[in-house]
N, C-alpha and C. Protein backbone atom coordinates (compact mmCIF):
# COMPACT_ATOMS: atom_id res chain seq x y z
N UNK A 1 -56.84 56.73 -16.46
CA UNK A 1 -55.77 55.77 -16.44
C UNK A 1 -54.53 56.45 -15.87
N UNK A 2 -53.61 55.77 -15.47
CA UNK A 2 -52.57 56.34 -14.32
C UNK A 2 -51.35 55.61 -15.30
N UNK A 3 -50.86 56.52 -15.66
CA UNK A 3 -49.44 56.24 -15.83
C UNK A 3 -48.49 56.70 -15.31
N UNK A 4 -47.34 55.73 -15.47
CA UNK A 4 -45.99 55.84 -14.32
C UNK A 4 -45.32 56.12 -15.68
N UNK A 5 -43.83 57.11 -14.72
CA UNK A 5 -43.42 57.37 -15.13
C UNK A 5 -41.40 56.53 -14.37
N UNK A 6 -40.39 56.53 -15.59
CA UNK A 6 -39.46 55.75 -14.48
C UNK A 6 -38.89 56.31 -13.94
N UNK A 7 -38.17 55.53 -12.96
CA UNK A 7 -37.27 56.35 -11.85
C UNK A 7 -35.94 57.08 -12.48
N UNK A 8 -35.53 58.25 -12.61
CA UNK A 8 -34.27 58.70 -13.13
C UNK A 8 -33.04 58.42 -11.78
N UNK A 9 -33.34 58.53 -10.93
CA UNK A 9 -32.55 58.71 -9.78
C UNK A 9 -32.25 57.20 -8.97
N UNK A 10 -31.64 57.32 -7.66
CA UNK A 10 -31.49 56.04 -7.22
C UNK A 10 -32.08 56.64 -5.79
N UNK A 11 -32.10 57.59 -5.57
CA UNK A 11 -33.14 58.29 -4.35
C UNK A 11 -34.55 58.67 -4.70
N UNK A 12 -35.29 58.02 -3.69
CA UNK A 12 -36.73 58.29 -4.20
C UNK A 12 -37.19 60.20 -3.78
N UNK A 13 -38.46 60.35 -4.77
CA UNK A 13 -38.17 61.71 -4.92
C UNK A 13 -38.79 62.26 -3.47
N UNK A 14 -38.40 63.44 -3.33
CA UNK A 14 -38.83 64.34 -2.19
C UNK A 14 -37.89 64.23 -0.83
N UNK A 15 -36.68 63.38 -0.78
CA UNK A 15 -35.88 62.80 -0.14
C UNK A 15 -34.83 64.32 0.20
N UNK A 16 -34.33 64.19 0.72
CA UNK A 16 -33.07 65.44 0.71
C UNK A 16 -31.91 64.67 0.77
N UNK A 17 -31.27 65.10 -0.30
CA UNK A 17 -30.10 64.51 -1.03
C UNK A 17 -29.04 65.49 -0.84
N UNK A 18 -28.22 64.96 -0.14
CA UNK A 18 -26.73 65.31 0.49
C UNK A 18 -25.75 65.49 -0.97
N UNK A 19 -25.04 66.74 -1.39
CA UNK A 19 -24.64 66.87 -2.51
C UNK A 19 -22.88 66.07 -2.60
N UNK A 20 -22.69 65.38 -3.26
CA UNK A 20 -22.02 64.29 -3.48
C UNK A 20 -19.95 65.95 -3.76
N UNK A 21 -19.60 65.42 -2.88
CA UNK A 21 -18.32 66.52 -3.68
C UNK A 21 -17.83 65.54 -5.02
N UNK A 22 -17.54 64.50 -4.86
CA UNK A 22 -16.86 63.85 -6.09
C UNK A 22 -17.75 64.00 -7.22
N UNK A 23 -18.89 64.35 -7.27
CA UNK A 23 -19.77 64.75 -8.37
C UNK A 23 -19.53 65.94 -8.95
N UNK A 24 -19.32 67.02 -7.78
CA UNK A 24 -19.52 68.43 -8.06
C UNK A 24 -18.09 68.68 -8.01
N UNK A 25 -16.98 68.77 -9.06
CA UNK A 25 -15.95 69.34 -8.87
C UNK A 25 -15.60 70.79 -8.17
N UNK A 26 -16.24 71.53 -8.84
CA UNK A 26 -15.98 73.26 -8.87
C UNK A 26 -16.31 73.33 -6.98
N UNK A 27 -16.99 72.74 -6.94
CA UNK A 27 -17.56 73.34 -5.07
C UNK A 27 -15.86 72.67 -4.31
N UNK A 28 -15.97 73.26 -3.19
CA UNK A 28 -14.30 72.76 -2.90
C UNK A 28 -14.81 72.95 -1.47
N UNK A 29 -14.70 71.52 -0.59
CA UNK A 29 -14.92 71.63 1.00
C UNK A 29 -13.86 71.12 1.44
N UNK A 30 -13.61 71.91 2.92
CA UNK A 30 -12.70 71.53 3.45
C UNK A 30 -11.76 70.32 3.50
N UNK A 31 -12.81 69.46 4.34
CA UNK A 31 -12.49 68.01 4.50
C UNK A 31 -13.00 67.29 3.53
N UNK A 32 -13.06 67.49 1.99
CA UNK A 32 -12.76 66.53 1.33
C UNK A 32 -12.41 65.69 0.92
N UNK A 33 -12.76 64.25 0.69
CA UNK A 33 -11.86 62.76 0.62
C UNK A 33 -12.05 62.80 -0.74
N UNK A 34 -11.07 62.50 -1.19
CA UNK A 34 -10.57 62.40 -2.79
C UNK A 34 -11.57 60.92 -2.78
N UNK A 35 -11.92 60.97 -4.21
CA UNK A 35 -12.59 59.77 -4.43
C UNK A 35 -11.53 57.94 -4.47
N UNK A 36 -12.56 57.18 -4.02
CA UNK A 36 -11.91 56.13 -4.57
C UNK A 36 -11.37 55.29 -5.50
N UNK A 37 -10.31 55.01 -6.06
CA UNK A 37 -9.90 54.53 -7.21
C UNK A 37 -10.47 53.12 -7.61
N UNK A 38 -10.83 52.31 -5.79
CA UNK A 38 -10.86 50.62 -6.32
C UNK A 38 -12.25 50.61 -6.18
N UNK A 39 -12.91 50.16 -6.67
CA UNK A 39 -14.36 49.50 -7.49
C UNK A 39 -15.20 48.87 -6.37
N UNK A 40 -14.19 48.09 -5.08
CA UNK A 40 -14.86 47.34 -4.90
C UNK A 40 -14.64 47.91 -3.10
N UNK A 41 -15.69 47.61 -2.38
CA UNK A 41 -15.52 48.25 -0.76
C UNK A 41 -14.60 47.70 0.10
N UNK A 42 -13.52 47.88 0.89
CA UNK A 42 -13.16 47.69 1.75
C UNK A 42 -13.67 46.07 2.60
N UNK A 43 -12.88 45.13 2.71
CA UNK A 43 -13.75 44.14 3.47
C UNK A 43 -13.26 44.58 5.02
N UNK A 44 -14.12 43.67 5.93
CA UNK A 44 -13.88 44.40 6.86
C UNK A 44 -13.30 43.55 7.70
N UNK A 45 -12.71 43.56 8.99
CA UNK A 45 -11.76 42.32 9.51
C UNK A 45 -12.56 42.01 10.62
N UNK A 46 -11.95 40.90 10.24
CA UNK A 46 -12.75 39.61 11.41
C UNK A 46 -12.52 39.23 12.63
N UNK A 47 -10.81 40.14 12.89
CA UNK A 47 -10.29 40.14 14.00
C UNK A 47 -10.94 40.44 15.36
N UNK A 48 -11.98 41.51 15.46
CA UNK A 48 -12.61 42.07 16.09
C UNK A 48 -13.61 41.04 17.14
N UNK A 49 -13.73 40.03 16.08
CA UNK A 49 -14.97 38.97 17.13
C UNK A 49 -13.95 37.66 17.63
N UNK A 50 -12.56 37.40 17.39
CA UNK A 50 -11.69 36.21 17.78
C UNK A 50 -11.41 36.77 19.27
N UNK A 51 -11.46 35.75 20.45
CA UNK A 51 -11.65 36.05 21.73
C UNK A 51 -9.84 35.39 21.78
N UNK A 52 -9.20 36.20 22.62
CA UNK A 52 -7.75 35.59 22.87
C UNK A 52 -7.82 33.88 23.51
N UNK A 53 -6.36 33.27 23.00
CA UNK A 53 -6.76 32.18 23.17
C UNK A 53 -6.14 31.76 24.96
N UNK A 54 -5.98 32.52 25.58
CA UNK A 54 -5.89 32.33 26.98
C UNK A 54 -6.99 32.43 27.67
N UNK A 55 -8.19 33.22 26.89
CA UNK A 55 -9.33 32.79 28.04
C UNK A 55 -10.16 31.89 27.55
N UNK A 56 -10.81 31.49 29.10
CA UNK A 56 -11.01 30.04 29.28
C UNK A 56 -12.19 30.25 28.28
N UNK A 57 -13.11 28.90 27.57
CA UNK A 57 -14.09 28.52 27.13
C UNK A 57 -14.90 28.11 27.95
N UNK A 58 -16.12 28.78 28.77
CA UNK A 58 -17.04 28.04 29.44
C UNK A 58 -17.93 27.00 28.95
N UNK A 59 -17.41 26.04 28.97
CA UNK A 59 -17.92 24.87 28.27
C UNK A 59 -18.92 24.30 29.43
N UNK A 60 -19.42 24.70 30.67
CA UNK A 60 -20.63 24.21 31.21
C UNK A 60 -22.20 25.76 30.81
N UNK A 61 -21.55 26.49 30.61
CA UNK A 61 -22.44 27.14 30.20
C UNK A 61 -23.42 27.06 28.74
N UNK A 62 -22.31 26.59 27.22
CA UNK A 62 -22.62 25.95 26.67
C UNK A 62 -23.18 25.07 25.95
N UNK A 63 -22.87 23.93 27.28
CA UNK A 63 -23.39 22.75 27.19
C UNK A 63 -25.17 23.04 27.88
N UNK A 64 -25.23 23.73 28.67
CA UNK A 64 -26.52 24.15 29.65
C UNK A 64 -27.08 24.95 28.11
N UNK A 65 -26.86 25.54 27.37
CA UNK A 65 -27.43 26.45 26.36
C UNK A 65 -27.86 25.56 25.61
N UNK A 66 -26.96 24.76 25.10
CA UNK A 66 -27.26 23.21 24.06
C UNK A 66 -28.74 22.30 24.16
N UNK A 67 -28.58 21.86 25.67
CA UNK A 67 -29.66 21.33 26.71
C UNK A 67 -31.19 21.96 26.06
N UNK A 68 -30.67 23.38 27.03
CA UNK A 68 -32.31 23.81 26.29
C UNK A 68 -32.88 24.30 25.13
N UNK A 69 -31.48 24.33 24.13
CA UNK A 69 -32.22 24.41 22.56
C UNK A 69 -33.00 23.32 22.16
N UNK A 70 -31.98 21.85 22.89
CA UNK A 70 -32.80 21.04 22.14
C UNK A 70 -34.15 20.44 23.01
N UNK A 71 -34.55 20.78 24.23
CA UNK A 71 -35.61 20.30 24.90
C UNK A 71 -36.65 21.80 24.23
N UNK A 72 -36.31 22.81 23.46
CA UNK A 72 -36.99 23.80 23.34
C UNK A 72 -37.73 22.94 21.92
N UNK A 73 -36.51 22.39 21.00
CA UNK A 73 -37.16 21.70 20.04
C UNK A 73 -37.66 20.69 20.07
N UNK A 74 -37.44 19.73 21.07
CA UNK A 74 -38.46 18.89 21.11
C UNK A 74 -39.93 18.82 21.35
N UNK A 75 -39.66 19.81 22.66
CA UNK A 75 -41.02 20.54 23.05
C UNK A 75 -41.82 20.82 21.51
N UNK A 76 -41.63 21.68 20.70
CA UNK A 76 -41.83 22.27 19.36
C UNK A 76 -42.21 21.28 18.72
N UNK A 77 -41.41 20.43 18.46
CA UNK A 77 -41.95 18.87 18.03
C UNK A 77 -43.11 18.42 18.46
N UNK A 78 -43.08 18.37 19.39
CA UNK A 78 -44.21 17.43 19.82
C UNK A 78 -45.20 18.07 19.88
N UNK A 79 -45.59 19.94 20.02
CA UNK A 79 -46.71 20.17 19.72
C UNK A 79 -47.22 20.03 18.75
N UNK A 80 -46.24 20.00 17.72
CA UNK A 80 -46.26 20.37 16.37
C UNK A 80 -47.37 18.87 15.86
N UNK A 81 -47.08 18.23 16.19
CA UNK A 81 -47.44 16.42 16.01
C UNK A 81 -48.43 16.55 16.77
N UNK A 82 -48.29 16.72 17.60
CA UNK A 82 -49.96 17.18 18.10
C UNK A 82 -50.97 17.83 17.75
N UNK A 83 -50.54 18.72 17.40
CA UNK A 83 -52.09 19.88 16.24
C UNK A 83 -51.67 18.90 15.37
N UNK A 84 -50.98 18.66 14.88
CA UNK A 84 -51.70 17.45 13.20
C UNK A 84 -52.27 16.50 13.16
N UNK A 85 -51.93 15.58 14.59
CA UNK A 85 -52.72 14.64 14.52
C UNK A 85 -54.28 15.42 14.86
N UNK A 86 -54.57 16.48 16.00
CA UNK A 86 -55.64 17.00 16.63
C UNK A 86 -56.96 17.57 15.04
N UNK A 87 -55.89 18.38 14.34
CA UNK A 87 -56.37 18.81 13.38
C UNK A 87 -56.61 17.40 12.43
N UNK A 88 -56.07 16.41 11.96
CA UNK A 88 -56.62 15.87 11.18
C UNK A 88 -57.77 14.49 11.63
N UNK A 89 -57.88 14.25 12.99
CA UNK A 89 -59.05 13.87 13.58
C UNK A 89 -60.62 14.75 13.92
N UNK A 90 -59.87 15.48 13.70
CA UNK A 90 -61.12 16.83 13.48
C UNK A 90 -62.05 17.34 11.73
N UNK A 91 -61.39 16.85 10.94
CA UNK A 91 -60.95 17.08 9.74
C UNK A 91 -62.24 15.27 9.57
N UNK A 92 -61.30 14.25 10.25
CA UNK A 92 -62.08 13.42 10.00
C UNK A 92 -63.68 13.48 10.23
N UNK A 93 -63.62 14.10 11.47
CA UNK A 93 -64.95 14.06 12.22
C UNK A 93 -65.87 14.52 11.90
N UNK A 94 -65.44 16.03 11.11
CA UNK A 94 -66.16 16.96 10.55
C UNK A 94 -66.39 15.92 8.48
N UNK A 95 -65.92 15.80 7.99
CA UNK A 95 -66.11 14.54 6.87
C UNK A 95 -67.44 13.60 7.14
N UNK A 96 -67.19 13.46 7.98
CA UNK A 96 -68.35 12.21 8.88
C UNK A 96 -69.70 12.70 8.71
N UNK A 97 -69.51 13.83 9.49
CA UNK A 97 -70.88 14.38 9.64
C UNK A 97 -71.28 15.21 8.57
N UNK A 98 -70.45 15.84 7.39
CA UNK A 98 -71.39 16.08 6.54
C UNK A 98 -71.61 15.26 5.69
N UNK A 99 -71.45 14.16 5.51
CA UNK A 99 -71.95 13.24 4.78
C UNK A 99 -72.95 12.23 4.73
N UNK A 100 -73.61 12.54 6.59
CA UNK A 100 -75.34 12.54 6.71
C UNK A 100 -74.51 11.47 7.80
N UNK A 101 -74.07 10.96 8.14
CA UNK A 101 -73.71 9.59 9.62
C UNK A 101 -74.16 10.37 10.48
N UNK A 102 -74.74 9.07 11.75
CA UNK A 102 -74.44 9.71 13.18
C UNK A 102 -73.90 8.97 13.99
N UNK A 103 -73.16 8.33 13.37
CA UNK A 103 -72.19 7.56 14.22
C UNK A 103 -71.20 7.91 14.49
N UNK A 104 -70.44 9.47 13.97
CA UNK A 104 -69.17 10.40 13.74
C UNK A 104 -68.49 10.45 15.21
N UNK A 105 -69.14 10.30 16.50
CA UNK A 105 -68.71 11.00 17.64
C UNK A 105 -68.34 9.58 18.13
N UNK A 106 -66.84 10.37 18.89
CA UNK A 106 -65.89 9.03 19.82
C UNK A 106 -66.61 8.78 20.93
N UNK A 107 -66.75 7.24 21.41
CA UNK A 107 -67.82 7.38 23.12
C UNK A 107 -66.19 6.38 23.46
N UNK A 108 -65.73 7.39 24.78
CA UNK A 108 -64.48 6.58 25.33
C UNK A 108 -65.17 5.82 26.34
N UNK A 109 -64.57 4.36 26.44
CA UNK A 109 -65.31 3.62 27.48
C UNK A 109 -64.17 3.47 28.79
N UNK A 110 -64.79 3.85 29.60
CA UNK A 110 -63.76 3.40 30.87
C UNK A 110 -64.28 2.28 31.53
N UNK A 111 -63.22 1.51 32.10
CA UNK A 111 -63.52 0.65 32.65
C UNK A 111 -63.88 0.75 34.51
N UNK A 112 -64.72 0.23 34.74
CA UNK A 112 -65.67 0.34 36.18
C UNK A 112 -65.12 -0.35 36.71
N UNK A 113 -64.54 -0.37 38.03
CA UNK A 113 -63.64 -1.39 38.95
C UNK A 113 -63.95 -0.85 40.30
């Protein structure tokens, strides 16, 4: 029988673990950053992704991106409706025939002209 034992650490073992200075007082490195007082991280700013408001908005490019998301989903759609109907006429067909019929199979009639 295999027993576990629990994790003491928050690094799994055999890992190489970088020695923390704010842990280890007595060791003293150079560039030391005094620890943090506030609890909670830094948020980070959002400024970075706002595009100035003098340049232009390519609004035909856009609109061309828009276009083929949604002909991408329709496309998607409609296969989608397609294997279900495909699959559940198949589903029927196969029902049919194990239940001893031989009448299960479609005969398409075309018309002769």
């Amino acid at each position: 029988m295999l027993k576990f034992r629990p994790r003491t650490s928050a690094h799994p073992p055999g890992g190489r673990e970088e020695p923390d200075p704010t842990k280890t007082p007595n060791i003293k490195t150079p560039n030391a950053k005094p620890p943090s007082t506030s609890t909670s991280p830094a948020v980070n700013d959002l400024s970075r992704y706002e595009r100035p408001r003098d340049e232009g908005d390519d609004f035909r490019h856009r609109m061309l991106a828009n276009v083929a998301a949604l002909a991408f989903t329709v496309a998607l759609t409609a296969i989608g409706i397609w294997l279900a109907v495909s699959i559940a006429d198949l589903r029927k067909t196969q029902d049919c025939v194990l239940m001893g019929r031989r009448d299960c199979a479609r005969i398409s009639v075309t018309p002769q002209g």
